[in-house]
PDB file of N, CA and C in Angstrom:
ATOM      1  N   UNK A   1      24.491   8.221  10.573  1.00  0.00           N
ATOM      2  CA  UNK A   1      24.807   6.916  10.035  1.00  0.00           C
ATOM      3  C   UNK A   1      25.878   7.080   8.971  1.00  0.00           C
ATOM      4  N   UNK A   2      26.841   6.184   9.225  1.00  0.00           N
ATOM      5  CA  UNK A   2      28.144   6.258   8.103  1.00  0.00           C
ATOM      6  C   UNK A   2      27.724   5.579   6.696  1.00  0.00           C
ATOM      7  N   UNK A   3      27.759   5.933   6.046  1.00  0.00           N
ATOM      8  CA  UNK A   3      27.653   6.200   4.575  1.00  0.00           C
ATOM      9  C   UNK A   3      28.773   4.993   4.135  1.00  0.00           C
ATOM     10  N   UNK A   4      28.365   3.466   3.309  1.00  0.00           N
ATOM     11  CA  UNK A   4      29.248   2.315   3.206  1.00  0.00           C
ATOM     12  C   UNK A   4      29.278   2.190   1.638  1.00  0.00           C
ATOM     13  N   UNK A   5      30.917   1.620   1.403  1.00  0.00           N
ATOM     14  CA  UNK A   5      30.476   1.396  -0.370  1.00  0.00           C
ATOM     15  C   UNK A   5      30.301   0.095  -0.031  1.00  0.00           C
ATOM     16  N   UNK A   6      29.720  -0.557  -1.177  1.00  0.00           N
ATOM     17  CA  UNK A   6      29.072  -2.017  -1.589  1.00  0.00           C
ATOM     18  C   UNK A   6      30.461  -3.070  -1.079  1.00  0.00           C
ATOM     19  N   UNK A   7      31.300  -2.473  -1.612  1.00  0.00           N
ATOM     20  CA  UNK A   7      32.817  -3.092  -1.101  1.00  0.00           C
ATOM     21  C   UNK A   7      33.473  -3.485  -0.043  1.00  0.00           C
ATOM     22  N   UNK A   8      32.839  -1.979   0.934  1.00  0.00           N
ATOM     23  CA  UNK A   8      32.957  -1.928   2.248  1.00  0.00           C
ATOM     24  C   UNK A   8      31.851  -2.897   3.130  1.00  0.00           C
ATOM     25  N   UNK A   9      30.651  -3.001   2.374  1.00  0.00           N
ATOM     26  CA  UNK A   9      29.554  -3.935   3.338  1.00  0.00           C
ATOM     27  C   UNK A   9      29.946  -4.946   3.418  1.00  0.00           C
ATOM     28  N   UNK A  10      30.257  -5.498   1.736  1.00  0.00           N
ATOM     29  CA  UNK A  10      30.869  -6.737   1.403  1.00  0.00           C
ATOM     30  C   UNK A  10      31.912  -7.402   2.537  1.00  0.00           C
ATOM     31  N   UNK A  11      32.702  -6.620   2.621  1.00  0.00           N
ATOM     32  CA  UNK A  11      33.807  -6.764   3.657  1.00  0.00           C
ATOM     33  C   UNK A  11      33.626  -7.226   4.611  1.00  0.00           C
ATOM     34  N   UNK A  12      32.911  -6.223   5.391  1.00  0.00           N
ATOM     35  CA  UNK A  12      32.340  -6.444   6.682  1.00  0.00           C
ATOM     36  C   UNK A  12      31.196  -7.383   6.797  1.00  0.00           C
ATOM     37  N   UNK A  13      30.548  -7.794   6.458  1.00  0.00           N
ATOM     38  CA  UNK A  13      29.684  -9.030   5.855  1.00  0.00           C
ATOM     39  C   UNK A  13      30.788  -9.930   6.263  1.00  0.00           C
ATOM     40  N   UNK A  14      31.506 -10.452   5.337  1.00  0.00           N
ATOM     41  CA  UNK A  14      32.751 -11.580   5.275  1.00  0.00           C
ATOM     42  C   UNK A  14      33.054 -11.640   6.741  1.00  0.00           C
ATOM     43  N   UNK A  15      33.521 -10.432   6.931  1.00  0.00           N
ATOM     44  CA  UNK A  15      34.325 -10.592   8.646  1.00  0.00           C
ATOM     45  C   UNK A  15      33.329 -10.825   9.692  1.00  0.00           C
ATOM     46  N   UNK A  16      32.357 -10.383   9.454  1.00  0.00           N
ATOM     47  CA  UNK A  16      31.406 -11.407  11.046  1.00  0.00           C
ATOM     48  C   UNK A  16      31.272 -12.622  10.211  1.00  0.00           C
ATOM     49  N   UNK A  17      31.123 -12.435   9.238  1.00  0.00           N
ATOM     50  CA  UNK A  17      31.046 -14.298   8.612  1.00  0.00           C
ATOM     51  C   UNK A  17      31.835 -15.230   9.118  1.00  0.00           C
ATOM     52  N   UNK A  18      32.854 -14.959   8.807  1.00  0.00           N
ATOM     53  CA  UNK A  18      34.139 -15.299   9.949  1.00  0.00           C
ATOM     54  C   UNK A  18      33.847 -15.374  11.245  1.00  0.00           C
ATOM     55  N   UNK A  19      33.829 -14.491  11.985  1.00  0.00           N
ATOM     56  CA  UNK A  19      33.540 -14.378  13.340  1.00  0.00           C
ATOM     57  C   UNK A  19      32.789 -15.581  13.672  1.00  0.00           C
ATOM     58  N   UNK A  20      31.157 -15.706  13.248  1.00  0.00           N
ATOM     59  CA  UNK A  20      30.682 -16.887  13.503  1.00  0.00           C
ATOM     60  C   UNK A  20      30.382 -18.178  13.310  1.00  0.00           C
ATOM     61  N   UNK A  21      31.470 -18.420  11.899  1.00  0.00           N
ATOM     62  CA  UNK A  21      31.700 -19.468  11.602  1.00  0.00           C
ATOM     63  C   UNK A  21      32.453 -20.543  12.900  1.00  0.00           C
ATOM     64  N   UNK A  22      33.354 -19.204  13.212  1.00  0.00           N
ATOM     65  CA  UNK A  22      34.488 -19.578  14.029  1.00  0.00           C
ATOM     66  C   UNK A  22      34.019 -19.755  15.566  1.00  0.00           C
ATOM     67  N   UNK A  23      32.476 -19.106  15.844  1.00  0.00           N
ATOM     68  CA  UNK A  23      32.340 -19.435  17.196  1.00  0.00           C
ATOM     69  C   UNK A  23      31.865 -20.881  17.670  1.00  0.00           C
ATOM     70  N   UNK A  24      32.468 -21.433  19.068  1.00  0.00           N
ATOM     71  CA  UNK A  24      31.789 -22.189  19.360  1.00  0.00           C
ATOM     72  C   UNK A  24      31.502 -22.024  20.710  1.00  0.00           C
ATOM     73  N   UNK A  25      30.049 -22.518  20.594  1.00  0.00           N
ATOM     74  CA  UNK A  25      30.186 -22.392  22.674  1.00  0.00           C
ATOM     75  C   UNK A  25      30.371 -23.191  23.245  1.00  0.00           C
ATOM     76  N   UNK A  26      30.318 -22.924  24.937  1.00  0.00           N
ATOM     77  CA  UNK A  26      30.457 -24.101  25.256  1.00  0.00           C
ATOM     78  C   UNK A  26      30.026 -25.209  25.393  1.00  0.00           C
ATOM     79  N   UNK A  27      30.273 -26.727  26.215  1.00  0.00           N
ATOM     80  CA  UNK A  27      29.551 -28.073  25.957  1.00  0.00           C
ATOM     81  C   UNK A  27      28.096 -27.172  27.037  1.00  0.00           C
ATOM     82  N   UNK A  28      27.084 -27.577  26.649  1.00  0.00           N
ATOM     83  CA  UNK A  28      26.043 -27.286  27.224  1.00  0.00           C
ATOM     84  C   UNK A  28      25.423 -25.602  27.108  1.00  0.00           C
ATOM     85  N   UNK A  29      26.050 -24.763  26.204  1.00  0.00           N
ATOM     86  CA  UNK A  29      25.348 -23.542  25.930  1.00  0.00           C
ATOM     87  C   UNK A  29      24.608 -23.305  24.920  1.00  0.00           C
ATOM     88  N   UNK A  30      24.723 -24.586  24.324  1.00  0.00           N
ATOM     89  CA  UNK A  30      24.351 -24.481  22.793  1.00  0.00           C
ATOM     90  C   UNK A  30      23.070 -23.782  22.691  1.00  0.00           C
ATOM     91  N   UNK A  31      22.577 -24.071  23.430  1.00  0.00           N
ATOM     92  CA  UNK A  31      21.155 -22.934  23.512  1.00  0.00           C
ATOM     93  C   UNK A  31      20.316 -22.010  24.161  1.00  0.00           C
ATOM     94  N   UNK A  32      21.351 -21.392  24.835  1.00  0.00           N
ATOM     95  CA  UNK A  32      21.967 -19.894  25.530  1.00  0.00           C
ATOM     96  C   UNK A  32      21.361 -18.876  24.832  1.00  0.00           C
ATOM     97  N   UNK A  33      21.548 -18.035  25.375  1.00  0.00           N
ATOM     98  CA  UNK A  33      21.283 -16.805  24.384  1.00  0.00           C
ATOM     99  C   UNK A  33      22.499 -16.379  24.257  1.00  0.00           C
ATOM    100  N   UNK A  34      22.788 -15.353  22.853  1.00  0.00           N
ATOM    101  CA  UNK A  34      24.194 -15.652  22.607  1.00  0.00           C
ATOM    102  C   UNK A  34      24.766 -14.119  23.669  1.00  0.00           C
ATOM    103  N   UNK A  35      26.153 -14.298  23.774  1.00  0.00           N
ATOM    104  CA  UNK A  35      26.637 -12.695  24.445  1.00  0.00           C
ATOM    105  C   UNK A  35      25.885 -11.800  24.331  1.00  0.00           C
ATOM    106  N   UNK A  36      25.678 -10.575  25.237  1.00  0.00           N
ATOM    107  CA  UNK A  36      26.036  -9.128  24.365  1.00  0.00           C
ATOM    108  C   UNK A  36      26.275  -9.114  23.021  1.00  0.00           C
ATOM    109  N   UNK A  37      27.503  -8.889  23.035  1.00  0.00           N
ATOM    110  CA  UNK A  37      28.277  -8.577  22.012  1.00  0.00           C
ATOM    111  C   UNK A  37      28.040  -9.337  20.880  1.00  0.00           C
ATOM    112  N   UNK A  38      27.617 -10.806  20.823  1.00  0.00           N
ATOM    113  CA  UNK A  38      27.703 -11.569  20.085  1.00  0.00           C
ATOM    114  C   UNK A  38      26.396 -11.416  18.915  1.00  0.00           C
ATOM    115  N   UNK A  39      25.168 -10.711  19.916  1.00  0.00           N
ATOM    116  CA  UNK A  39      23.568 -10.434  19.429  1.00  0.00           C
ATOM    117  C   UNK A  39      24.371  -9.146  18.788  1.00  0.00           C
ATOM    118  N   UNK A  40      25.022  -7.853  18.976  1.00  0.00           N
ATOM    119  CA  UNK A  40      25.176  -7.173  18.684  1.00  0.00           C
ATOM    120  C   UNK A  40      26.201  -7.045  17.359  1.00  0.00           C
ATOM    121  N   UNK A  41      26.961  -8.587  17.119  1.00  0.00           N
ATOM    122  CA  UNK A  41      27.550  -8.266  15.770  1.00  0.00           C
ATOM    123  C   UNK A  41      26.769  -9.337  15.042  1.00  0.00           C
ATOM    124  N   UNK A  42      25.702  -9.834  15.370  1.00  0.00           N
ATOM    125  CA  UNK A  42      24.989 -10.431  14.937  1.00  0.00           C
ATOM    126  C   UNK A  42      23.781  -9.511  13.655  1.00  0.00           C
ATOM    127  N   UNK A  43      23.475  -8.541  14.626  1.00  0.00           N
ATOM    128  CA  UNK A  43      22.208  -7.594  13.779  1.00  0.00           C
ATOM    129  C   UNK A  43      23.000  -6.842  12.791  1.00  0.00           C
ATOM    130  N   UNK A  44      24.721  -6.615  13.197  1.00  0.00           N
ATOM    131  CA  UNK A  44      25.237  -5.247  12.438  1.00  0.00           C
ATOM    132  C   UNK A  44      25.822  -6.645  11.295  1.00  0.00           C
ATOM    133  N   UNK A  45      25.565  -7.542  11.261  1.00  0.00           N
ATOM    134  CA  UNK A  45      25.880  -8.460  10.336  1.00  0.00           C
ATOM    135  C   UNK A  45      24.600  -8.300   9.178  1.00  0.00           C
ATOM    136  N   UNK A  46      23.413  -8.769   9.920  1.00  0.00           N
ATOM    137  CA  UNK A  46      22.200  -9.180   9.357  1.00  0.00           C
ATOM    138  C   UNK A  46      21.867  -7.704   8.332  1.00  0.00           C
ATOM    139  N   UNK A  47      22.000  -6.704   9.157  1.00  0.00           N
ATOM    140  CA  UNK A  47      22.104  -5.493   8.720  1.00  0.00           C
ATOM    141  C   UNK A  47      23.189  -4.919   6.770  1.00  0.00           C
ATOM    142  N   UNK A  48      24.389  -5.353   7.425  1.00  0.00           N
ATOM    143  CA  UNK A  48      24.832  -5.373   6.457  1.00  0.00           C
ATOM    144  C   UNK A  48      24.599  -6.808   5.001  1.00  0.00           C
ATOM    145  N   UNK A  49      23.852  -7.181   5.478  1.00  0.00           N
ATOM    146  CA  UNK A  49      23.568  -8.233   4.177  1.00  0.00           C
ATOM    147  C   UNK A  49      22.414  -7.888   3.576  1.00  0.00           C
ATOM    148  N   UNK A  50      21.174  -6.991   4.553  1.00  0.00           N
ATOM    149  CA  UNK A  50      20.516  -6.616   3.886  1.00  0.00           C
ATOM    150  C   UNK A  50      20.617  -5.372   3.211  1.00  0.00           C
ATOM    151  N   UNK A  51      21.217  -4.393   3.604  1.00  0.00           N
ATOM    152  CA  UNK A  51      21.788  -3.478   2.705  1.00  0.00           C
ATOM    153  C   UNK A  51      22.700  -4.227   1.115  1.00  0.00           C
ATOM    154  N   UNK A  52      23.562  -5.042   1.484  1.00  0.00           N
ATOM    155  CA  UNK A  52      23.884  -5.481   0.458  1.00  0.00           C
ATOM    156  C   UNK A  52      22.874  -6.230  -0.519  1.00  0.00           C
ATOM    157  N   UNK A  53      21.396  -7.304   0.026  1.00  0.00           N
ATOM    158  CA  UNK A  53      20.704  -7.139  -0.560  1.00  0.00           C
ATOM    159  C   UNK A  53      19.931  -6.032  -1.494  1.00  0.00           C
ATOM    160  N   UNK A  54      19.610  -5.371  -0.482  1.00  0.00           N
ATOM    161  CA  UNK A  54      19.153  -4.318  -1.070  1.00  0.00           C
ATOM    162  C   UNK A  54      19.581  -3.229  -2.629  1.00  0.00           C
ATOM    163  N   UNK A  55      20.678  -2.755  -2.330  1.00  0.00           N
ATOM    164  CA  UNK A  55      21.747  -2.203  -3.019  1.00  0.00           C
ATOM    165  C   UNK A  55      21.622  -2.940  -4.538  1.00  0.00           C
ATOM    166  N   UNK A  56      21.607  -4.154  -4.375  1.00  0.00           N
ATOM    167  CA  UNK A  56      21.292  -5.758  -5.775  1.00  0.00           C
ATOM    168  C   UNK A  56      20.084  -5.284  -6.383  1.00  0.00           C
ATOM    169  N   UNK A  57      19.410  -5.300  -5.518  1.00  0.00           N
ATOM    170  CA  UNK A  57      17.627  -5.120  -5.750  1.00  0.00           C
ATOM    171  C   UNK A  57      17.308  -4.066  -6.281  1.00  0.00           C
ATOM    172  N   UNK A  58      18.328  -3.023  -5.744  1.00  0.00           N
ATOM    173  CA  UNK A  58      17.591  -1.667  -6.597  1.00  0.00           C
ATOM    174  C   UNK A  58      18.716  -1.140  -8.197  1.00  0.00           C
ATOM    175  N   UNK A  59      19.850  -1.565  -8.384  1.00  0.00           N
ATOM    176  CA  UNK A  59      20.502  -1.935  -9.246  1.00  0.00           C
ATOM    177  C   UNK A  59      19.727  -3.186 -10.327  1.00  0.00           C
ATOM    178  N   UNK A  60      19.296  -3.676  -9.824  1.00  0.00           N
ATOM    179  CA  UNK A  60      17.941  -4.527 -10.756  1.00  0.00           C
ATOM    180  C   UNK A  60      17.383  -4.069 -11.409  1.00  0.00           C
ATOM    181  N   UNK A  61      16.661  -3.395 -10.024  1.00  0.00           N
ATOM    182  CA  UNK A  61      15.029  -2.746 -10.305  1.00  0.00           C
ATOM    183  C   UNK A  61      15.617  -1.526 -11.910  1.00  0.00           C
ATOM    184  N   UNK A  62      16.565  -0.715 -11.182  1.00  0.00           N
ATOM    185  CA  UNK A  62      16.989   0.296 -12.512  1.00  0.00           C
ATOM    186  C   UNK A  62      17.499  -0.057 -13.713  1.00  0.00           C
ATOM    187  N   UNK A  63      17.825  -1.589 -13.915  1.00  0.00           N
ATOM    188  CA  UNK A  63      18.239  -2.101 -15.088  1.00  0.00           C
ATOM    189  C   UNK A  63      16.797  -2.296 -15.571  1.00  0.00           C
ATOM    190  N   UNK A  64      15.822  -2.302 -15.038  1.00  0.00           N
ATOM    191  CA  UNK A  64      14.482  -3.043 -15.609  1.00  0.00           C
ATOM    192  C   UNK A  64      13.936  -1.689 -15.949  1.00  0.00           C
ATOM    193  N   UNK A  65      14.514  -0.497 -15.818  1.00  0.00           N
ATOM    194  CA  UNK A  65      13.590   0.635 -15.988  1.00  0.00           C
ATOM    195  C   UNK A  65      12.552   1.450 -14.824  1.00  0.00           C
ATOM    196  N   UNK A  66      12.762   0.584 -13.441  1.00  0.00           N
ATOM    197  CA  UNK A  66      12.464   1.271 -12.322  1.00  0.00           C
ATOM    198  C   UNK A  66      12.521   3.010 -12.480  1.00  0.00           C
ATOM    199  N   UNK A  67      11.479   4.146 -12.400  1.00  0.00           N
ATOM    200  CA  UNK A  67      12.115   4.820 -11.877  1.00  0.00           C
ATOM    201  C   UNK A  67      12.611   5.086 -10.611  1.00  0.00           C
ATOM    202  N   UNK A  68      13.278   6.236 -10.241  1.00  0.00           N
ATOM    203  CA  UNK A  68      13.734   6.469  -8.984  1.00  0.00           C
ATOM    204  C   UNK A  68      12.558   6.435  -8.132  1.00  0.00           C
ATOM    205  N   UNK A  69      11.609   7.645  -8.392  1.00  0.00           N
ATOM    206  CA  UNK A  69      10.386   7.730  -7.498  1.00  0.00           C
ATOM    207  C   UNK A  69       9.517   6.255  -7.322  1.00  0.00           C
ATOM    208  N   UNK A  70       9.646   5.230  -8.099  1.00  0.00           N
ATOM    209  CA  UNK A  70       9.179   3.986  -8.250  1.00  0.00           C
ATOM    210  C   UNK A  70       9.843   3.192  -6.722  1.00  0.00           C
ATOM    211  N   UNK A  71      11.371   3.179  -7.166  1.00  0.00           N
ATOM    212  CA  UNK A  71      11.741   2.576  -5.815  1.00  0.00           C
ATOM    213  C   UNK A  71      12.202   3.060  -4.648  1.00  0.00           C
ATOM    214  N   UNK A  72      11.966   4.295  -4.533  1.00  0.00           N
ATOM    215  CA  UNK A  72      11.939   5.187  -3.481  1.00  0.00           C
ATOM    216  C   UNK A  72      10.810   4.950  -2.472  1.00  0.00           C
ATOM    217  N   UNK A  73       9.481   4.577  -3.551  1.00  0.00           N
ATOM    218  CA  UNK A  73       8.436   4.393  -2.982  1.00  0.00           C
ATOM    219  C   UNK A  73       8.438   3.020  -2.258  1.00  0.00           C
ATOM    220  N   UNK A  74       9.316   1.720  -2.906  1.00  0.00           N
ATOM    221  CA  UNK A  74       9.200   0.849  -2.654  1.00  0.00           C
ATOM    222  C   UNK A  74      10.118   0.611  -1.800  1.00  0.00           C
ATOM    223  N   UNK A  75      11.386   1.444  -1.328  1.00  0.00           N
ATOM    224  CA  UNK A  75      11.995   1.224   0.038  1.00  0.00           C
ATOM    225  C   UNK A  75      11.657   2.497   0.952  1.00  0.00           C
ATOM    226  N   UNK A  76      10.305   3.304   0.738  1.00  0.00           N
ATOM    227  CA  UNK A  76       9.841   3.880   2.041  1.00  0.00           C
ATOM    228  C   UNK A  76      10.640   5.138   1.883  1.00  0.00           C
ATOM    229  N   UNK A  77      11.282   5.887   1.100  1.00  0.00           N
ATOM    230  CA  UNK A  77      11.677   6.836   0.929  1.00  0.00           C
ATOM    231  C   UNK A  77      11.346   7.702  -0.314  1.00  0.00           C
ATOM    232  N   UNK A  78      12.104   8.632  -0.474  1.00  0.00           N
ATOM    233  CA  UNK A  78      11.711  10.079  -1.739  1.00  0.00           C
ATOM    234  C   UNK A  78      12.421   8.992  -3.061  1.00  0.00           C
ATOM    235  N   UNK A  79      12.239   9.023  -3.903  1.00  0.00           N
ATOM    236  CA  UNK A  79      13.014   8.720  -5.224  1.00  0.00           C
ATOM    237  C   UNK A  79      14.340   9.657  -4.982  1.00  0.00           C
ATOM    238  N   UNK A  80      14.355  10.554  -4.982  1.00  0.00           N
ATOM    239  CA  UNK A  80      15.736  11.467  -4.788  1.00  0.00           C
ATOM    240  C   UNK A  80      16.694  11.034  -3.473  1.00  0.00           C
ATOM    241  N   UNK A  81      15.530  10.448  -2.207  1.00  0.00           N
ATOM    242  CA  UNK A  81      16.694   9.917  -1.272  1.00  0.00           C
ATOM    243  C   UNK A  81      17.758   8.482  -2.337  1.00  0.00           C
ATOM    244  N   UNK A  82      16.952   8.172  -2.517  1.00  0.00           N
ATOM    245  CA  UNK A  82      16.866   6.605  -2.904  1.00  0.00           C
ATOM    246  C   UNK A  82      17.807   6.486  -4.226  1.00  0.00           C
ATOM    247  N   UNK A  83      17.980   8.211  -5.140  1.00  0.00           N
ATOM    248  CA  UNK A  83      18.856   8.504  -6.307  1.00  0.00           C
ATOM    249  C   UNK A  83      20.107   8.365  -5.311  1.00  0.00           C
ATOM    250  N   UNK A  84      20.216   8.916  -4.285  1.00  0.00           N
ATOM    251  CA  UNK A  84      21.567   9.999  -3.724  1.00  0.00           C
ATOM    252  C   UNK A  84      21.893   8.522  -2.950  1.00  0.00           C
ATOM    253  N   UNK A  85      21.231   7.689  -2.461  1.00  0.00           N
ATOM    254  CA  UNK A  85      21.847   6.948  -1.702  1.00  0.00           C
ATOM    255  C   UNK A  85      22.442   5.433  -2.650  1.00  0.00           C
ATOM    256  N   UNK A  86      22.094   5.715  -3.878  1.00  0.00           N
ATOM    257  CA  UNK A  86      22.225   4.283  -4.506  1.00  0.00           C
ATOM    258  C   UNK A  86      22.854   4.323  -6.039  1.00  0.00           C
ATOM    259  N   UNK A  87      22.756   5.484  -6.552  1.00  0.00           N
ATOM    260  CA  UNK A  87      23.613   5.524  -7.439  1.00  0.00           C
ATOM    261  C   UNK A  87      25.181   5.456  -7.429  1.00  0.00           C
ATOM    262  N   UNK A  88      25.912   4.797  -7.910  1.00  0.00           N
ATOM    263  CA  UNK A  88      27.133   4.189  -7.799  1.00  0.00           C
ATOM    264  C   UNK A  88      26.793   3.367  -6.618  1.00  0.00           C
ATOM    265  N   UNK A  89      26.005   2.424  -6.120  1.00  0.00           N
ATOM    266  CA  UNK A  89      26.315   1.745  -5.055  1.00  0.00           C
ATOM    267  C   UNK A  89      26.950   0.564  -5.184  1.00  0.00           C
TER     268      UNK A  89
END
């Protein structure tokens, strides 16, 4: 898994934002299931907002005095994953 700065999610966030602002289907698909492709930049959307949630949440949590092992525990990982993956995030 590629390794994103907050900047970079941000980004990419925006640009499927775009993407499906901008879609429309056609008269009578409206409740289709969407493309392939469309479910698929759909999750790597949903995906990146919750990382960007996330990222907020634990930048919180450490302003409040969280330790690491605290929210390590609380996103299912080591405190040390959770140091290495979120400091400067």
């Amino acid at each position: 898994m590629t390794r994103r700065s907050l900047e970079e999610i941000k980004a990419r966030a925006n640009k499927f934002a775009d993407a499906f602002e901008s879609y429309d289907p056609e008269p009578g698909h409206e409740g289709a299931p969407l493309p392939p492709v469309m479910a698929v930049k759909l999750a790597a959307w949903r995906r990146d907002v919750a990382e960007r949630d996330l990222a907020e949440a634990v930048r919180i949590a450490r302003e409040q005095r969280l330790s690491w092992r605290e929210v390590g525990d609380a996103i299912g990982t080591s405190g040390e994953a959770a140091r290495q993956r979120y400091t400067n995030a």
